[in-house]
Protein backbone atom coordinates (compact mmCIF):
# COMPACT_ATOMS: atom_id res chain seq x y z
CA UNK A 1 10.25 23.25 3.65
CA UNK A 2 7.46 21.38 4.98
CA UNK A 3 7.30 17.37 5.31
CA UNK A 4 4.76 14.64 5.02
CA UNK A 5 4.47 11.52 6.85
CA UNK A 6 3.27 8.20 4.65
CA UNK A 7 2.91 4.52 6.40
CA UNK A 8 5.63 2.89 6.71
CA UNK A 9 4.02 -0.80 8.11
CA UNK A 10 1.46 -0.38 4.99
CA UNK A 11 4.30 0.33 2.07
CA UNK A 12 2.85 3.68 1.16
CA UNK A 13 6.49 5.51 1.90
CA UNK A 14 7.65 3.26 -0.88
CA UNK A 15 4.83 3.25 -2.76
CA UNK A 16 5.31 6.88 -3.11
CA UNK A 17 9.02 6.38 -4.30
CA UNK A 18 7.84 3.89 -6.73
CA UNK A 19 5.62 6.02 -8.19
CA UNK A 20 2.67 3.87 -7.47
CA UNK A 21 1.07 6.12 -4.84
CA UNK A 22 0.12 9.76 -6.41
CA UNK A 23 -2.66 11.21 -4.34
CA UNK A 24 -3.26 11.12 -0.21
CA UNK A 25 -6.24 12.01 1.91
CA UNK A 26 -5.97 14.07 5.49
CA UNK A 27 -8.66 14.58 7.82
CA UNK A 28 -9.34 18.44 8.33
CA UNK A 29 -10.72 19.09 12.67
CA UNK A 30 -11.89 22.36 11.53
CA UNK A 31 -13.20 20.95 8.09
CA UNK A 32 -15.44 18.46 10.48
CA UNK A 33 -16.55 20.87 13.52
CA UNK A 34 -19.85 19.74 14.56
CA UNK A 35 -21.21 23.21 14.38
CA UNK A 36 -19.63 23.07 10.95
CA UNK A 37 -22.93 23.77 7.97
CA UNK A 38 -21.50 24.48 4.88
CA UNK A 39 -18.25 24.50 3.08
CA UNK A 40 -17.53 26.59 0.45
CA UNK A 41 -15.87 26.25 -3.09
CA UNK A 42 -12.05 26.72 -3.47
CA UNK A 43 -11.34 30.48 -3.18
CA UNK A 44 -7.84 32.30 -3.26
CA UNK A 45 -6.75 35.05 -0.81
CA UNK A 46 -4.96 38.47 -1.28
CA UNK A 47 -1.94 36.34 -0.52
CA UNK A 48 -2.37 33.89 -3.63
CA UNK A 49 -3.10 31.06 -1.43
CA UNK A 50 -5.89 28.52 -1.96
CA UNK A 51 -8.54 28.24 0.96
CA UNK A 52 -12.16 27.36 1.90
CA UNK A 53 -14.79 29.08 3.95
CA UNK A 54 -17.08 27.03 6.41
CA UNK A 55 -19.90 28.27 8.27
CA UNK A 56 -21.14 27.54 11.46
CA UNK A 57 -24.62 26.99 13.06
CA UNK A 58 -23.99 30.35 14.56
CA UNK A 59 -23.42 32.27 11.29
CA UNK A 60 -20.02 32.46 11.57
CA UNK A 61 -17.36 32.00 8.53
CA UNK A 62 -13.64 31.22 8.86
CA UNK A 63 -10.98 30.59 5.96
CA UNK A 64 -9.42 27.23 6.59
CA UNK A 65 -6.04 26.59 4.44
CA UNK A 66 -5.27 23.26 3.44
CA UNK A 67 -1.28 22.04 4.89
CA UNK A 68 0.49 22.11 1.34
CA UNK A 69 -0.32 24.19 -1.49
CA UNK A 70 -0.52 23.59 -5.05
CA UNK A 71 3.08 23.64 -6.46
CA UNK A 72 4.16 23.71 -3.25
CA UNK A 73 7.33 20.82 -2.76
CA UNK A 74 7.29 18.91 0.52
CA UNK A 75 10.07 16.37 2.01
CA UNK A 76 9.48 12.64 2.20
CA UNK A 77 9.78 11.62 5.91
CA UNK A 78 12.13 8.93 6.50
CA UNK A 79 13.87 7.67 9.69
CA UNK A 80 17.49 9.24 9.35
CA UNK A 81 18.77 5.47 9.09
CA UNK A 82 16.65 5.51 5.71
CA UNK A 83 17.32 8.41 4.47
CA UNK A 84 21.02 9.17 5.45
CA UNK A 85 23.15 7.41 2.65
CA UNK A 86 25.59 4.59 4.97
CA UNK A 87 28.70 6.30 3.35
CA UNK A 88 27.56 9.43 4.90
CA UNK A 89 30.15 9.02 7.46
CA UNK A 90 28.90 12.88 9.00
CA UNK A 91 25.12 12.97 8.79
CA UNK A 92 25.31 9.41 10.25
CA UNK A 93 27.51 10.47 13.45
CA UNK A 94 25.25 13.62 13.66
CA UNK A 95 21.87 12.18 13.83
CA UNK A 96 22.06 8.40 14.99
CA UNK A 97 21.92 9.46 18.26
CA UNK A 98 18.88 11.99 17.89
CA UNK A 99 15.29 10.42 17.77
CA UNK A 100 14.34 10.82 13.99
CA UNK A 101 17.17 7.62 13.74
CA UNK A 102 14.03 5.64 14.42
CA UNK A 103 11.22 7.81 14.25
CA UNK A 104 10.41 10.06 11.10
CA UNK A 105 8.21 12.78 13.10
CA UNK A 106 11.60 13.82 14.36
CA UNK A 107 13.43 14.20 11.27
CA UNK A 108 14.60 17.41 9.41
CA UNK A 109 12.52 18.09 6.22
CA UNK A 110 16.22 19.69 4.66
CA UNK A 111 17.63 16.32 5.12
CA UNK A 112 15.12 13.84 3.21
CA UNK A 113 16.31 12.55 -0.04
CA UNK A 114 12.95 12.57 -1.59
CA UNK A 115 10.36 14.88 -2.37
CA UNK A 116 6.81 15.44 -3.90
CA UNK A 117 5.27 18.23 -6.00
CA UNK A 118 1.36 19.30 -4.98
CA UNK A 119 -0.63 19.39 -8.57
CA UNK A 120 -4.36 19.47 -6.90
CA UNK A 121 -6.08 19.92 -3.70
CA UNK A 122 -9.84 19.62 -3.85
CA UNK A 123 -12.16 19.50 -0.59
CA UNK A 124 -14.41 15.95 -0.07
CA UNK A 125 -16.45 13.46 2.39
CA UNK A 126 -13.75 10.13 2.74
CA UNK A 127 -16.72 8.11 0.42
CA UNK A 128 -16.92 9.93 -2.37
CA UNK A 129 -13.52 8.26 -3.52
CA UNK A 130 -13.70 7.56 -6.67
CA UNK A 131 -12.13 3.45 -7.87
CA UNK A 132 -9.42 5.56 -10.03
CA UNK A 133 -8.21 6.98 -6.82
CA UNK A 134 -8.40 4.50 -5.12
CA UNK A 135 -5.69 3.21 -7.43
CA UNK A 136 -3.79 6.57 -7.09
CA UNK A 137 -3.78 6.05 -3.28
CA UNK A 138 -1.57 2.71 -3.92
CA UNK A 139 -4.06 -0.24 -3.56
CA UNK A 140 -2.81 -2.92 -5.85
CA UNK A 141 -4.57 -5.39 -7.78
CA UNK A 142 -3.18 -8.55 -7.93
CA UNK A 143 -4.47 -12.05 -9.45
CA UNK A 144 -3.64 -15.33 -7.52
CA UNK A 145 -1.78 -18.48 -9.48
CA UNK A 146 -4.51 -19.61 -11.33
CA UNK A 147 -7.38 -17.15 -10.52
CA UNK A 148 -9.26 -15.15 -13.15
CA UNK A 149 -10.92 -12.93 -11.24
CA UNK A 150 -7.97 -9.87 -9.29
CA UNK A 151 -8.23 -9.36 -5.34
CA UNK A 152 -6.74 -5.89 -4.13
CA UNK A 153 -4.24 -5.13 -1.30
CA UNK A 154 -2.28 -2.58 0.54
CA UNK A 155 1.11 -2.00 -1.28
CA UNK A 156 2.70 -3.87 1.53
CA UNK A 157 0.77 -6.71 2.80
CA UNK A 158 0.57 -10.67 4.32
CA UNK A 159 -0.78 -12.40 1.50
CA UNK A 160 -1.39 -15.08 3.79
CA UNK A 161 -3.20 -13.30 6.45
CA UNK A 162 -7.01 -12.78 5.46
CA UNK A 163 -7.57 -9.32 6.71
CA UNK A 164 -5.09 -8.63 4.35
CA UNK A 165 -7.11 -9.70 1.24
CA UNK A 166 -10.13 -8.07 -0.73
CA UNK A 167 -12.60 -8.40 -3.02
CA UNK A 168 -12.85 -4.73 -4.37
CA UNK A 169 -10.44 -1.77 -4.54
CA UNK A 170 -13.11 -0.22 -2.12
CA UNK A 171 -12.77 -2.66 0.77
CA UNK A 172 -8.66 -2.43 0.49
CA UNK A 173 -8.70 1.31 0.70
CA UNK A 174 -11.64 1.62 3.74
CA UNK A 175 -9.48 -1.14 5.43
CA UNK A 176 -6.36 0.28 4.95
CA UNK A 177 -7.99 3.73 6.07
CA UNK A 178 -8.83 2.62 9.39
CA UNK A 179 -5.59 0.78 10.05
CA UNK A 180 -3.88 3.59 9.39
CA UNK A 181 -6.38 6.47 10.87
CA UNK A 182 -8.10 4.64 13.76
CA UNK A 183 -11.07 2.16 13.29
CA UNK A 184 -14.29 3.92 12.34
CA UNK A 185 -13.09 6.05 10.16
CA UNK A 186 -13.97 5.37 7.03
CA UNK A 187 -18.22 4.66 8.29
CA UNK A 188 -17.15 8.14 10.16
CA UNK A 189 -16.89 9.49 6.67
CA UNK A 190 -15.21 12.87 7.69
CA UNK A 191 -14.38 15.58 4.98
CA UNK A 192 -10.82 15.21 3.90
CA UNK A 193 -8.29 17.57 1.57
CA UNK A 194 -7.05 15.16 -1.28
CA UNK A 195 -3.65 16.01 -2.23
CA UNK A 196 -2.40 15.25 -5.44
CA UNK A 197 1.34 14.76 -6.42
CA UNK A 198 4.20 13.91 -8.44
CA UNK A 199 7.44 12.90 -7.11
CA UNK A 200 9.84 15.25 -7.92
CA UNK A 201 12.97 13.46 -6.49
């Protein structure tokens, strides 16, 4: 079983368990090679397995295969001291001393409590976002004491720190983006595989 890594600092590990986060973007290398052209519509191989086809400047092709595939079901990450229930008197004596304890790239996909379902992959520039998935990718709206009018932020945020405040669902989501992916991204605009889920446990 495979894994997936969501932002911890940022809430969107427990935005996912909450059911508030259904949908995640990745950045592609081969989807944005410079000599990179064209990229074709979703096809399916001999193997039943959804891919696309870019072409270079050169006339090349190559099939490039997204990480998870539809109804595929992928693990959660969560630092073992998460995920490892306290009364779990062997897991716990097994894997405190190993580094997923604190760090989730580390951690056994077998072992994560939770897990999501892919329903849709589609192929698309970071921009093209639509303000419905924006909403699926766990941006909240909230409305101050007193205010009329909503401001958006990151499922886990400073309320009292500015950066951490927005006007539109847009801003949130291309701040949160480059917090999370390195600053530039989002002007970068790089094609992306959106991943829809549902959590499954």
């Amino acid at each position: 079983m495979k894994k997936i890594a969501f932002s911890t600092r940022y809430g969107l590990e427990q935005a996912v368990i909450d059911l508030i986060k259904t949908m995640t973007r990745r950045e592609d290398k081969k989807l944005n090679h410079p000599l990179v052209t064209s990229i074709s519509e979703w096809g399916i191989d001999d193997k039943g397995k959804a891919n696309v086809t870019i072409t270079y400047s050169t006339g090349l092709t190559e099939d490039v295969y997204p990480a998870y595939q539809i109804g595929e079901e992928v693990a959660v990450a969560q630092r073992y001291e998460e995920a490892i229930h306290p009364l779990d008197w062997v897991n716990k004596m097994l894997y405190e001393d190993e580094p997923g304890w604190k760090n989730k790239m580390f951690v056994r996909a077998d072992l994560m409590p939770h897990r999501i379902r892919i329903t849709g992959i589609r192929v698309e520039r970071l921009q093209d976002i639509s303000e419905s998935d924006i909403v699926s990718e766990g941006i909240i709206m909230r409305f101050g004491e007193g205010q009329t009018k909503p401001f958006y932020t990151f499922p886990k945020s400073d309320w009292d720190n500015p950066s951490h405040i927005f006007l539109s669902a847009r801003e949130a989501f291309a701040s949160l983006i480059d917090r999370i992916s390195g600053r530039g991204t989002w002007q970068r605009n790089p094609w992306v595989f959106v991943y829809e889920f549902e959590l499954i446990k």
